[in-house]
Protein backbone atom coordinates (compact mmCIF):
# COMPACT_ATOMS: atom_id res chain seq x y z
CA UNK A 1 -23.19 -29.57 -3.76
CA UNK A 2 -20.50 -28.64 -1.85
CA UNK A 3 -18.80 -25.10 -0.66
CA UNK A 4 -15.91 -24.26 -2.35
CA UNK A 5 -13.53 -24.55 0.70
CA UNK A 6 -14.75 -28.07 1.15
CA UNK A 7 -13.35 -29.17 -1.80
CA UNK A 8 -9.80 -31.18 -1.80
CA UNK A 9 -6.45 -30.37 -3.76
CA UNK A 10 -7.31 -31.09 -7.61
CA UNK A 11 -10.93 -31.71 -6.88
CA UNK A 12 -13.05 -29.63 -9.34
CA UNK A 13 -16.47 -28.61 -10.31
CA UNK A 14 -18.90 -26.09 -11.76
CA UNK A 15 -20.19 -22.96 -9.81
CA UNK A 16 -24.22 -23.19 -9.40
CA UNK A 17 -24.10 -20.34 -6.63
CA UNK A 18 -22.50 -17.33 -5.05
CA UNK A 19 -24.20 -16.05 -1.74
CA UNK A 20 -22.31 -12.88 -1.04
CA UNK A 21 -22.65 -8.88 -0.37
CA UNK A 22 -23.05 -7.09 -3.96
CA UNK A 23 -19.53 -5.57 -3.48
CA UNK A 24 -17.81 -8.54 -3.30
CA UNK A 25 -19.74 -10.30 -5.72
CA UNK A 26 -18.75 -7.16 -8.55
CA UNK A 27 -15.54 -7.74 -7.42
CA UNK A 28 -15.50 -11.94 -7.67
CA UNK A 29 -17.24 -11.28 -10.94
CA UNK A 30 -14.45 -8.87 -12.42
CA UNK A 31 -11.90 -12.12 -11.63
CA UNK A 32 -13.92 -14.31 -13.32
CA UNK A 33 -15.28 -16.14 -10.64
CA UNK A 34 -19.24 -16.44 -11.71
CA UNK A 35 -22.27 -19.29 -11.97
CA UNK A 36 -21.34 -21.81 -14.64
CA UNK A 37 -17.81 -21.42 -14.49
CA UNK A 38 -15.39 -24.46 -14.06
CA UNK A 39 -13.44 -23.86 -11.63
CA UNK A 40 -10.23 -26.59 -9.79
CA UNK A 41 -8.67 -26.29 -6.54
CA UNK A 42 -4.95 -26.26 -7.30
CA UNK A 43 -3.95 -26.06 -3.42
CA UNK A 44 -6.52 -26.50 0.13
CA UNK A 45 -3.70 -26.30 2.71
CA UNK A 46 -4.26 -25.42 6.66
CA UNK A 47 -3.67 -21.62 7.09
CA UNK A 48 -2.96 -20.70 3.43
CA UNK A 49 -5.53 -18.92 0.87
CA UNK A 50 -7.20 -21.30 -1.35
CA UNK A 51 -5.43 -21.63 -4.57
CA UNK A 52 -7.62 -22.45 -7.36
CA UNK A 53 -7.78 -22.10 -11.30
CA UNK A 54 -10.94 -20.52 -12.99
CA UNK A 55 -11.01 -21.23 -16.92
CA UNK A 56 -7.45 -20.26 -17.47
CA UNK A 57 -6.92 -18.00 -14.51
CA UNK A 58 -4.85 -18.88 -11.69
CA UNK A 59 -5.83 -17.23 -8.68
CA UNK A 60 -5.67 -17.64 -4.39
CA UNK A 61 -9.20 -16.68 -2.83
CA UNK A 62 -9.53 -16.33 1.12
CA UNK A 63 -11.47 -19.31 2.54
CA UNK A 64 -14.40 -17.15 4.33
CA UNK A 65 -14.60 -15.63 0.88
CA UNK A 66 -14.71 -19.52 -1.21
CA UNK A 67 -17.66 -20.44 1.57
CA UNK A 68 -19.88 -18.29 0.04
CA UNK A 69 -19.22 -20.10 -3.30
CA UNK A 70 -21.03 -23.64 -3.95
CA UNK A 71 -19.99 -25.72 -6.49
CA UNK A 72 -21.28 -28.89 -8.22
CA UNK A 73 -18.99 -31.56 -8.68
């Protein structure tokens, strides 16, 4: 199990847990971003947002945010 900003350009894997304040777990709920979801890291670069794709959605999340996000691969 790994944290989300760990993971490598086109590595992917399944979310098992989000440890995060209830406001910005609403709001990482409302995009789709929830336990059990598949979710692929499009782009990891140095001082960019993580770019990743959840089901269908393409989306960038900030890396303090994708921390607090653990993922199986």
């Amino acid at each position: 199990m790994k944290s989300l900003n760990q993971l490598k350009s086109g590595d992917s894997g399944e979310i098992v847990k989000i440890s995060c304040p209830h406001t910005l777990l609403f709001r990482m709920n409302a995009l789709g971003i929830r336990m059990g979801q598949k979710v692929e890291v499009l782009r990891n670069g140095w001082f960019r947002p993580l770019h990743i794709c959840v089901s269908t959605t393409e989306m960038f999340i900030r890396k303090k945010d994708a921390k607090n996000i653990w993922v199986d691969i």
